[in-house]
PDB file of N, CA and C in Angstrom:
ATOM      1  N   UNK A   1      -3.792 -31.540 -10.648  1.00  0.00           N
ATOM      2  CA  UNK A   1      -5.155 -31.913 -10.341  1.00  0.00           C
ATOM      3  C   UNK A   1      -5.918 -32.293 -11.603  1.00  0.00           C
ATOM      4  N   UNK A   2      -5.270 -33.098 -12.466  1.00  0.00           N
ATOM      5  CA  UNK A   2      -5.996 -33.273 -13.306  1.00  0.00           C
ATOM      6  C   UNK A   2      -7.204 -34.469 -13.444  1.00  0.00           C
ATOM      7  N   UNK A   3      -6.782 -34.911 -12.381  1.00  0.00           N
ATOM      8  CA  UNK A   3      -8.342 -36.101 -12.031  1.00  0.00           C
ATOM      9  C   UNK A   3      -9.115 -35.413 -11.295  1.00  0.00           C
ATOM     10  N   UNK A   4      -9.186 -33.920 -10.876  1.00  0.00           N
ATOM     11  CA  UNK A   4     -10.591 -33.679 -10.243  1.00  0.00           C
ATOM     12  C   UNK A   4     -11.606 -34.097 -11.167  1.00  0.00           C
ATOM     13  N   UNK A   5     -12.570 -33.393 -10.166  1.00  0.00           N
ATOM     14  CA  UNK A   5     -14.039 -33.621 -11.126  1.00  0.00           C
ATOM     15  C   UNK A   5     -14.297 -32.252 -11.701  1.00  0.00           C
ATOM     16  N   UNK A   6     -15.165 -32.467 -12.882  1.00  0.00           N
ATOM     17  CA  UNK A   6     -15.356 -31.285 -13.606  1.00  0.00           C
ATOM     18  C   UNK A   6     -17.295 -30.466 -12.895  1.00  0.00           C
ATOM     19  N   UNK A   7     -16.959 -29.443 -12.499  1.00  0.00           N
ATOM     20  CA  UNK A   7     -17.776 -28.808 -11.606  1.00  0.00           C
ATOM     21  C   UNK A   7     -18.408 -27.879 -12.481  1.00  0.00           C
ATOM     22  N   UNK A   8     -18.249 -26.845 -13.435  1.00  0.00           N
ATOM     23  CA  UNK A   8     -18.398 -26.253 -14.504  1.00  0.00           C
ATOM     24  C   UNK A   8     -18.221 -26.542 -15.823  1.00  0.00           C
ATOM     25  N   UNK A   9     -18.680 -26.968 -16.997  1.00  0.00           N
ATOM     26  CA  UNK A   9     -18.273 -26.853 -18.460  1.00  0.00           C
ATOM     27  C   UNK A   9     -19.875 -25.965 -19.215  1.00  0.00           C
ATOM     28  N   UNK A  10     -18.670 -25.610 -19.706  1.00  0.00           N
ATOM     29  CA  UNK A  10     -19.742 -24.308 -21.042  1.00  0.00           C
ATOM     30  C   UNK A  10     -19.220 -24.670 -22.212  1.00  0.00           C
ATOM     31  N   UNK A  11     -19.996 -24.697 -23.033  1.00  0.00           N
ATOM     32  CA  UNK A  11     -19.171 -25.075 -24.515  1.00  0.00           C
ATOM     33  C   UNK A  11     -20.372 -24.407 -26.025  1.00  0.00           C
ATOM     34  N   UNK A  12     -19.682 -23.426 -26.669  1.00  0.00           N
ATOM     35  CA  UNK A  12     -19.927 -22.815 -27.255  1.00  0.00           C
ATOM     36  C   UNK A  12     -21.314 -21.886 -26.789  1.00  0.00           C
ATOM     37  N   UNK A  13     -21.161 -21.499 -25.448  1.00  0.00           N
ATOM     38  CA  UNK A  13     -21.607 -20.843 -25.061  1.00  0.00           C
ATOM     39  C   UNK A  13     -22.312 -19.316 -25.658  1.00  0.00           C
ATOM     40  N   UNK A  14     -23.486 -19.096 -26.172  1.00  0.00           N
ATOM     41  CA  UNK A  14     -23.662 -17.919 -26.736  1.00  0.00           C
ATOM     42  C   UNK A  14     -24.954 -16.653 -26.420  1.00  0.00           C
ATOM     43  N   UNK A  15     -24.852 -15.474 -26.116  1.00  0.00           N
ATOM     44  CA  UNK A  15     -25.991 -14.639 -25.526  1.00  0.00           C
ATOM     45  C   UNK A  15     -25.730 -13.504 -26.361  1.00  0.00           C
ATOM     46  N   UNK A  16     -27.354 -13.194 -26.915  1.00  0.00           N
ATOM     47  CA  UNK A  16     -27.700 -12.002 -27.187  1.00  0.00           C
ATOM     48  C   UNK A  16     -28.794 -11.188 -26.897  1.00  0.00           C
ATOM     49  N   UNK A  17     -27.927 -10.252 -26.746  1.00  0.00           N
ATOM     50  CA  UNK A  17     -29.189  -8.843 -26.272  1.00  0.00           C
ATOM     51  C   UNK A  17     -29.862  -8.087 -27.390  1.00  0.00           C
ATOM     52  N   UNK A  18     -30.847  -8.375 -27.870  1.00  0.00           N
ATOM     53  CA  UNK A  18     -31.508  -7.510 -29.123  1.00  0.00           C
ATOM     54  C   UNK A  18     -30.643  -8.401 -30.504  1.00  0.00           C
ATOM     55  N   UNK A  19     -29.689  -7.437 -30.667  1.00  0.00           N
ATOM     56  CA  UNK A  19     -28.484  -7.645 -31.944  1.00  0.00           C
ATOM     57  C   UNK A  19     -27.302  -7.647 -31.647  1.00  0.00           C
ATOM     58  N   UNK A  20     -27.449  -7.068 -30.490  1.00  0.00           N
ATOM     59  CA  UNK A  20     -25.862  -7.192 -29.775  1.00  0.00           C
ATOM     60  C   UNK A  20     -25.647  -8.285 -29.135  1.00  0.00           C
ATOM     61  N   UNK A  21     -24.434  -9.468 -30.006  1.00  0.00           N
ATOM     62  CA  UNK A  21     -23.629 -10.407 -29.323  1.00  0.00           C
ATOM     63  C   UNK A  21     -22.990 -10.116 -28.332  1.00  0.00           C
ATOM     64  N   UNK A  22     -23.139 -10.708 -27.027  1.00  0.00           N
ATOM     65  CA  UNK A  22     -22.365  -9.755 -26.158  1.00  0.00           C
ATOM     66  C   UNK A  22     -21.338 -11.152 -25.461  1.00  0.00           C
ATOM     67  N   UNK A  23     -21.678 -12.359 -25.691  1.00  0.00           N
ATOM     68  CA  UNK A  23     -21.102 -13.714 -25.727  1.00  0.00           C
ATOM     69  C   UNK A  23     -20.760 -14.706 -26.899  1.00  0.00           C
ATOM     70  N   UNK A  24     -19.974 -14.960 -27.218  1.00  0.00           N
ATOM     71  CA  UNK A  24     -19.973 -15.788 -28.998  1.00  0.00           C
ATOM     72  C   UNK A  24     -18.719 -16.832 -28.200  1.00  0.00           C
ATOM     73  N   UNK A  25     -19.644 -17.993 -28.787  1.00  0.00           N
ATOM     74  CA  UNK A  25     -18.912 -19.205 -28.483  1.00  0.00           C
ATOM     75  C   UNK A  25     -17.669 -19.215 -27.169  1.00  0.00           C
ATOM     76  N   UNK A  26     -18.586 -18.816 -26.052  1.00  0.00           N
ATOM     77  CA  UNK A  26     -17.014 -19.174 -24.332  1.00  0.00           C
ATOM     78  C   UNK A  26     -17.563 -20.605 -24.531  1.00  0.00           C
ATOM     79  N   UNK A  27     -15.971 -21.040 -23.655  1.00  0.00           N
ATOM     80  CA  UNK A  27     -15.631 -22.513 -24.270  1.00  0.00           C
ATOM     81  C   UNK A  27     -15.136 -21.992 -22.279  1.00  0.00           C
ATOM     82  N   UNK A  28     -15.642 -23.275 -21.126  1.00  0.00           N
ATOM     83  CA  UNK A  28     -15.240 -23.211 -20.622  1.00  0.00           C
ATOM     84  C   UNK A  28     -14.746 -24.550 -19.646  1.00  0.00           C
ATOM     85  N   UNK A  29     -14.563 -24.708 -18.950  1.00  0.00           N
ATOM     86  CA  UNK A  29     -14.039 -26.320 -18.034  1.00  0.00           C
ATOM     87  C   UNK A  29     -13.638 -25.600 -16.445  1.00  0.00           C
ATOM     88  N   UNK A  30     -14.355 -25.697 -15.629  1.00  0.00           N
ATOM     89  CA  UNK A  30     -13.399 -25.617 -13.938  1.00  0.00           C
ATOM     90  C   UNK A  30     -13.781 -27.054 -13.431  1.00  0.00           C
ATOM     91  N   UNK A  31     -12.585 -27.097 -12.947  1.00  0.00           N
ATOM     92  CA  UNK A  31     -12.619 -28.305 -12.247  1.00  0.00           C
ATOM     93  C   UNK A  31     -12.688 -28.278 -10.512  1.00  0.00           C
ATOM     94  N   UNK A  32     -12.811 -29.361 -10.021  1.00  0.00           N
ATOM     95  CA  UNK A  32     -13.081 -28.809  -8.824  1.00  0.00           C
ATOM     96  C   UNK A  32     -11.547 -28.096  -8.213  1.00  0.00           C
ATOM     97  N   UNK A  33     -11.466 -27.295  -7.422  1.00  0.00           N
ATOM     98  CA  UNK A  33     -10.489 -26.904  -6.514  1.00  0.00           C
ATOM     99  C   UNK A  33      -9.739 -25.463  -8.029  1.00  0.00           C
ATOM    100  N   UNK A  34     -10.054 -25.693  -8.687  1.00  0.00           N
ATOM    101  CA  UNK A  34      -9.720 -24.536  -9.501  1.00  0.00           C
ATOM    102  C   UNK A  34     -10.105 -22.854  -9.287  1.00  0.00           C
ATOM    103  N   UNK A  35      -9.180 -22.375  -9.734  1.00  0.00           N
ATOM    104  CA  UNK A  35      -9.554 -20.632  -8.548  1.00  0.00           C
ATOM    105  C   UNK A  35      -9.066 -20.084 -10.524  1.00  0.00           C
ATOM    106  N   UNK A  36     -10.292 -19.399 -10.359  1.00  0.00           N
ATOM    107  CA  UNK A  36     -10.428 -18.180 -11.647  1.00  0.00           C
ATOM    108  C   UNK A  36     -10.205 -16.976 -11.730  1.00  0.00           C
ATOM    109  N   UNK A  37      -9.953 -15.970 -12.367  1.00  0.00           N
ATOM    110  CA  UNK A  37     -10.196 -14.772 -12.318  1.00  0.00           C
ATOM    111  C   UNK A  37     -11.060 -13.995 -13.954  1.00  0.00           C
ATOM    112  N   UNK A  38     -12.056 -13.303 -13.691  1.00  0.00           N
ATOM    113  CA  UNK A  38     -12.529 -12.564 -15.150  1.00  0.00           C
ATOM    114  C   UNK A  38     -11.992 -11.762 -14.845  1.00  0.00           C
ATOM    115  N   UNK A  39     -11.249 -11.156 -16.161  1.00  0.00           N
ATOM    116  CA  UNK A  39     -11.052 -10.083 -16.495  1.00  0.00           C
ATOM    117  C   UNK A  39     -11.289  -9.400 -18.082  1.00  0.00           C
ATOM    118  N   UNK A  40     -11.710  -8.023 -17.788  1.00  0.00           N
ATOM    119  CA  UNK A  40     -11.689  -7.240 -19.282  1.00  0.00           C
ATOM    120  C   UNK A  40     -12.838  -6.085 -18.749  1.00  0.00           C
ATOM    121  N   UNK A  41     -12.624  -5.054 -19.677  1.00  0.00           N
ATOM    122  CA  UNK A  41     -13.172  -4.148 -19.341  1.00  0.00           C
ATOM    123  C   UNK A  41     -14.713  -3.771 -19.348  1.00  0.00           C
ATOM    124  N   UNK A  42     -15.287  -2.450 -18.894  1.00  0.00           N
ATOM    125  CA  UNK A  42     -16.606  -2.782 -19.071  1.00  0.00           C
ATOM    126  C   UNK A  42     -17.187  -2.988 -20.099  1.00  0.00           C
ATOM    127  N   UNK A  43     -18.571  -3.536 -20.100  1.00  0.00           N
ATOM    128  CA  UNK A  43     -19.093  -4.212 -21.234  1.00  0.00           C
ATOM    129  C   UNK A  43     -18.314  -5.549 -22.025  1.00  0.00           C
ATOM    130  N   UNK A  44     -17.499  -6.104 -21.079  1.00  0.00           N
ATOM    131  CA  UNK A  44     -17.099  -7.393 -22.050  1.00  0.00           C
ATOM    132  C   UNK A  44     -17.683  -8.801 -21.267  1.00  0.00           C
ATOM    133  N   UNK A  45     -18.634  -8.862 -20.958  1.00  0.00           N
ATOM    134  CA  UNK A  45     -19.867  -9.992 -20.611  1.00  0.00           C
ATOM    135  C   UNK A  45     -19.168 -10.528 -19.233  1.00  0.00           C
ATOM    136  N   UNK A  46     -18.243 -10.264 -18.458  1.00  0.00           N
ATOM    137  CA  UNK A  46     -18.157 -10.221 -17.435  1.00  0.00           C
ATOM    138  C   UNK A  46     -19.001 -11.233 -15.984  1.00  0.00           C
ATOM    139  N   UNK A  47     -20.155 -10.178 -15.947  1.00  0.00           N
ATOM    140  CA  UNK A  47     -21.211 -10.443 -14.849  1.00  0.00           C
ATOM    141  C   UNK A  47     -22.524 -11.159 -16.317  1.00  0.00           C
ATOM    142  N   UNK A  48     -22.286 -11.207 -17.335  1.00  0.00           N
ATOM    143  CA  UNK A  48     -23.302 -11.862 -18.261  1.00  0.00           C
ATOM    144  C   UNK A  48     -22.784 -13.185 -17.898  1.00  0.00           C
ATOM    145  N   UNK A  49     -21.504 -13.540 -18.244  1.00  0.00           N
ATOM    146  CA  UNK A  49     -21.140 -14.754 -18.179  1.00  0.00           C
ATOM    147  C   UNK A  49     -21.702 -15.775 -16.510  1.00  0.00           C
ATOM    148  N   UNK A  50     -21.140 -14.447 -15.815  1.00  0.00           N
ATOM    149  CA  UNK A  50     -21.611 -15.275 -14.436  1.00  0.00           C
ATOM    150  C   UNK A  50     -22.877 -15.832 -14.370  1.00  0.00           C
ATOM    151  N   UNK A  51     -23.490 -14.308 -14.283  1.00  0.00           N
ATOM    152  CA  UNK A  51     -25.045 -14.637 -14.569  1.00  0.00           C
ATOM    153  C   UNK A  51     -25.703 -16.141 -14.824  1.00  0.00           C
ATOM    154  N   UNK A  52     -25.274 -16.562 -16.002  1.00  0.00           N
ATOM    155  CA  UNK A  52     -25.740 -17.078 -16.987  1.00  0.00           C
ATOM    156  C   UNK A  52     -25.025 -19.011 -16.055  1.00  0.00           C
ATOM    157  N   UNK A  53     -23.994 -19.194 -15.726  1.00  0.00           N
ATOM    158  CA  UNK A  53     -23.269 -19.791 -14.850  1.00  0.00           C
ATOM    159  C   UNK A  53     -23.863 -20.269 -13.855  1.00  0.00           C
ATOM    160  N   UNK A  54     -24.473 -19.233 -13.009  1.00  0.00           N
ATOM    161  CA  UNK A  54     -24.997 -19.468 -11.842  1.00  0.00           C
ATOM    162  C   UNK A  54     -26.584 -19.243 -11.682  1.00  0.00           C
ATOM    163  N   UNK A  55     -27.139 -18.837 -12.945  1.00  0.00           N
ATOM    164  CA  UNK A  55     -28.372 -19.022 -13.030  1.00  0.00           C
ATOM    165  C   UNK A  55     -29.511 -18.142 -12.700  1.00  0.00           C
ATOM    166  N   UNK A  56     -28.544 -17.113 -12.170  1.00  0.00           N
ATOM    167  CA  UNK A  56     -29.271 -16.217 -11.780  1.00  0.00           C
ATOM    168  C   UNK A  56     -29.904 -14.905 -12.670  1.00  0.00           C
TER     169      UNK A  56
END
C-alpha cells in the first residue's frame, strides 16, 4: 500500500510539561488503511502523543 494517502504525518514532533520533555522529536507517517499499535510503559507519552494527534 504504498500509494495510499498519507492521513497522519508528525515530524519532529515536540511537548513539554514545565521542564519535563516528555516528547523529543516523534517522527511519524500513517497512511491510510495502516493499523498501529503504542507501546511502552507508563509515563512514556503514550496518551500525550494521542492527545496531541487528535487534538484533543
Amino acid at each position: 500500500m504504498l500509494n495510499s494517502a498519507v492521513v497522519i504525518e508528525c515530524r519532529s514532533l515536540v511537548k513539554h510539561f514545565g521542564k519535563h520533555t516528555v516528547l523529543k522529536e516523534v517522527d511519524i507517517t500513517i497512511r491510510e488503511g495502516d493499523i498501529y499499535l503504542l507501546l511502552g510503559p507508563n509515563g512514556a507519552g503514550k496518551t500525550t502523543l494521542l492527545s496531541i494527534i487528535t487534538g484533543c
